[in-house]
C-alpha atoms as a PDB file:
ATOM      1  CA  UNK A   1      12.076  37.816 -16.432  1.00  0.00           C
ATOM      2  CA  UNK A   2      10.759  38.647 -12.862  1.00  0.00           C
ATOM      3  CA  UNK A   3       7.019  37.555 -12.811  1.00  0.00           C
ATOM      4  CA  UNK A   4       5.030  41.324 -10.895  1.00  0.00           C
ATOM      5  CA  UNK A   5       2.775  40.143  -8.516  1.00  0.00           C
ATOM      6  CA  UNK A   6      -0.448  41.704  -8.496  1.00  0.00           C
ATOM      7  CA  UNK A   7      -1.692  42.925  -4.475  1.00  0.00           C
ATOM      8  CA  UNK A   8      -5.413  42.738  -4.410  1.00  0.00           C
ATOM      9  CA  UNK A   9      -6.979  44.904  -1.738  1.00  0.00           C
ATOM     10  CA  UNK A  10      -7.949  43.482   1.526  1.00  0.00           C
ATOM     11  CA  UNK A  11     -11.232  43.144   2.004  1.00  0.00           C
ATOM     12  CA  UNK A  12     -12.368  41.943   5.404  1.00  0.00           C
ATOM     13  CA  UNK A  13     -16.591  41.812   6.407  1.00  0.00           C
ATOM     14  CA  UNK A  14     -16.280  40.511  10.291  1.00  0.00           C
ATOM     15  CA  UNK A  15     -13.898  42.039  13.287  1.00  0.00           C
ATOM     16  CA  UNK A  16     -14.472  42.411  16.490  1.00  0.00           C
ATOM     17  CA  UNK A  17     -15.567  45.580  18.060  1.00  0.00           C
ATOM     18  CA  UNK A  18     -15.597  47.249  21.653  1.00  0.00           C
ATOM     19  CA  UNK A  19     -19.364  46.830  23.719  1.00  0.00           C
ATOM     20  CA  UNK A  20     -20.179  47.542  27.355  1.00  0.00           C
ATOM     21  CA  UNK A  21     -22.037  45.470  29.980  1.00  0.00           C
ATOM     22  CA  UNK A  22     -22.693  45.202  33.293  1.00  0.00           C
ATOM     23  CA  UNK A  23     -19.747  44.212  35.534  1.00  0.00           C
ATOM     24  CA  UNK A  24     -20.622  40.400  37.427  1.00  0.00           C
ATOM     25  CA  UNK A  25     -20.992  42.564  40.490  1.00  0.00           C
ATOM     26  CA  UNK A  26     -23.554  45.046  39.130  1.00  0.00           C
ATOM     27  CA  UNK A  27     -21.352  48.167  39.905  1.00  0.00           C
ATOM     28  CA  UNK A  28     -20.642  49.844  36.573  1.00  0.00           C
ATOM     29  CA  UNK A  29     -19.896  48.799  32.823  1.00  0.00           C
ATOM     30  CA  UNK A  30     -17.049  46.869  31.540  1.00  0.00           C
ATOM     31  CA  UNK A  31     -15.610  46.804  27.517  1.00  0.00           C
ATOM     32  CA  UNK A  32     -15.559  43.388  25.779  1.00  0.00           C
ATOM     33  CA  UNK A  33     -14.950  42.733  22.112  1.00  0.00           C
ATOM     34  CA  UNK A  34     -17.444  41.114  20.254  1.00  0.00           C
ATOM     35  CA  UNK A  35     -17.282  39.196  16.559  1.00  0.00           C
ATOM     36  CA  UNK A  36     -19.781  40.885  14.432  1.00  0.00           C
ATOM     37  CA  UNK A  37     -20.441  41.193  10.919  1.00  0.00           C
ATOM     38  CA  UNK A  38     -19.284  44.807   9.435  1.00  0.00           C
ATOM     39  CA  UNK A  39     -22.864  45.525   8.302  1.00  0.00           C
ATOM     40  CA  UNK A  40     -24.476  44.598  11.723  1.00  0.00           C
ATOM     41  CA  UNK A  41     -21.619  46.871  13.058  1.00  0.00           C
ATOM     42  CA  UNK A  42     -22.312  49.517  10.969  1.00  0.00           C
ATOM     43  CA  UNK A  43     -26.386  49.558  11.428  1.00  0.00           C
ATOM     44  CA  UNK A  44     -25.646  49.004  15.306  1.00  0.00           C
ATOM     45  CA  UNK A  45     -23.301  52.761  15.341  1.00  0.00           C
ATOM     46  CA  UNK A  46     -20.079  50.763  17.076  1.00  0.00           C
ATOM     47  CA  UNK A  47     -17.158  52.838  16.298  1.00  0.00           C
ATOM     48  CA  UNK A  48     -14.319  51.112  17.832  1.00  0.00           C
ATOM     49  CA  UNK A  49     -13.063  47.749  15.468  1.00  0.00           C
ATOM     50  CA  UNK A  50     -10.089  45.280  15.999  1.00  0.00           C
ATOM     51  CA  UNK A  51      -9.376  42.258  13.773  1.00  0.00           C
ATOM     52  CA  UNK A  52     -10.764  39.227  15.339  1.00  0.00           C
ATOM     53  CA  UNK A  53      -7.542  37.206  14.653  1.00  0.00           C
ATOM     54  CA  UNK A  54      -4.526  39.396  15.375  1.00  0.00           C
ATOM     55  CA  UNK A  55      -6.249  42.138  17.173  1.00  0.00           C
ATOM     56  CA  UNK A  56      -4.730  44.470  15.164  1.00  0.00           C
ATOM     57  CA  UNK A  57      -6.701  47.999  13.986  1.00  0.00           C
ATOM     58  CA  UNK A  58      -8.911  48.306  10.943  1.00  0.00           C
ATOM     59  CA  UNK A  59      -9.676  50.866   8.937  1.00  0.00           C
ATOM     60  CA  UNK A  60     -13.095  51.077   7.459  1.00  0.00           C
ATOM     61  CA  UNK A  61     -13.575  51.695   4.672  1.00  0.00           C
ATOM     62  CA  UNK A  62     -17.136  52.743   3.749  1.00  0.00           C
ATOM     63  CA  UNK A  63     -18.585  52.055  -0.053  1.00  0.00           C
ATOM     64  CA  UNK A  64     -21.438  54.252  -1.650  1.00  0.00           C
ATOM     65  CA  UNK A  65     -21.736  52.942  -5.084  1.00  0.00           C
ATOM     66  CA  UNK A  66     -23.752  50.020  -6.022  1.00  0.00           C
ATOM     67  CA  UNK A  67     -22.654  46.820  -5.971  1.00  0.00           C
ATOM     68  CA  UNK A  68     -19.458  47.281  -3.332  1.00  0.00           C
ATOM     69  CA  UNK A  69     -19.723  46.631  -0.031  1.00  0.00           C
ATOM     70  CA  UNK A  70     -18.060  48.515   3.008  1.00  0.00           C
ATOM     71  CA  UNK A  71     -15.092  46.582   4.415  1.00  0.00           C
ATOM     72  CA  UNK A  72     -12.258  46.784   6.877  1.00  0.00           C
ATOM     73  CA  UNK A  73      -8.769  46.217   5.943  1.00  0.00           C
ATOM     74  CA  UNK A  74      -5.759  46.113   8.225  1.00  0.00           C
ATOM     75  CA  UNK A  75      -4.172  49.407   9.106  1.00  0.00           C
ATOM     76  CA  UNK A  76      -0.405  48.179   9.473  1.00  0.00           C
ATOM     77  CA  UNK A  77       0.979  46.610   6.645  1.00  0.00           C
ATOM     78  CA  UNK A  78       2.723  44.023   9.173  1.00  0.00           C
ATOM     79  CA  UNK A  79      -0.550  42.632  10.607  1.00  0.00           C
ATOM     80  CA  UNK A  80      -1.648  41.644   7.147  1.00  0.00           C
ATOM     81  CA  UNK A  81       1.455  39.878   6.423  1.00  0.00           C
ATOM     82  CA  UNK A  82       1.260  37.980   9.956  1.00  0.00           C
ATOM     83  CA  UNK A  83      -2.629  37.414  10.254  1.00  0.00           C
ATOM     84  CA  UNK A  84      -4.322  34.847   8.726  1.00  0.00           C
ATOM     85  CA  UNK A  85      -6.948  37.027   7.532  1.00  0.00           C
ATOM     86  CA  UNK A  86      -4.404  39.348   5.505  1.00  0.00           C
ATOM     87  CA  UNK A  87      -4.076  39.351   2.192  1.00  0.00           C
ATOM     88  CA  UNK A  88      -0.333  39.529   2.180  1.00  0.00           C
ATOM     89  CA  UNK A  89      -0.397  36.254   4.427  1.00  0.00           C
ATOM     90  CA  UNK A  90      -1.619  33.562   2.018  1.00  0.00           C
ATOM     91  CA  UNK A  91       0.218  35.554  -1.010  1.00  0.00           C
ATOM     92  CA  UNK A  92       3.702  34.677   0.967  1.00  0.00           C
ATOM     93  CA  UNK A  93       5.406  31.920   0.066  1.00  0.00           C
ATOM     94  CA  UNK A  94       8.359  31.610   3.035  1.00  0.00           C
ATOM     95  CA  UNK A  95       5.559  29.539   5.145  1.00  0.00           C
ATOM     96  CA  UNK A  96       4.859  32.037   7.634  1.00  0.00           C
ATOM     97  CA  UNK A  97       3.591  31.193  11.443  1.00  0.00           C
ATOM     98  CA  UNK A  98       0.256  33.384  12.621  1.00  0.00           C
ATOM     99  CA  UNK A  99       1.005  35.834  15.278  1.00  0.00           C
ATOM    100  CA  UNK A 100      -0.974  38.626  16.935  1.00  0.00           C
ATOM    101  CA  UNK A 101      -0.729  42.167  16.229  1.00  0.00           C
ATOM    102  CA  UNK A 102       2.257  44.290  17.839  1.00  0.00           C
ATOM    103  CA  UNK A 103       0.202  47.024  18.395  1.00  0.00           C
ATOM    104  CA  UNK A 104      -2.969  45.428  19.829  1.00  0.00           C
ATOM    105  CA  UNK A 105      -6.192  47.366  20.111  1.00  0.00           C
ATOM    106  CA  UNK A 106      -6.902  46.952  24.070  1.00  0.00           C
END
């Protein structure tokens, strides 16, 4: 009998997102990515999230009801199965390498 396994949501609570500062040179802004926490994130109004291990996009996924908090998951199904903050990663059993994102939020 084929044991069903059962795919719990991905739930991740820290990426990185996209902030401005002043270039070295003092002419104009440049982007960086920062690690942050989703609820610093989310209090702070940033609007622009990558995973901070494959660089992959998130989708957030905000949470009104008590008791659940707002998380990002992985938007392509392949980054979760090659990032080792996916779900689908430590649920696979062929001893998969890490890799970064093939679609990589720049």
């Amino acid at each position: 009998m084929a044991t069903k396994i059962v795919s719990t949501p991905e739930k991740l609570y820290e990426c990185e997102v996209k902030r401005r500062r002043v270039r070295a040179g003092g002419s104009g802004y440049e982007p960086f990515w920062k690690v942050k926490t989703l609820a610093d994130a989310l209090l702070d109004g940033d609007t622009e999230f990558r995973c901070k291990d494959c660089h992959g996009p998130l989708k957030l996924s905000r949470r009104h009801t008590v008791g659940v908090l707002s998380h990002v998951e992985h938007k392509l199904k392949s980054d979760s199965e090659h990032c080792v903050s996916g779900v689908r990663f430590h649920q696979a059993t062929d001893g998969r390498q890490h890799t970064l994102s093939a679609t990589p939020v720049v």
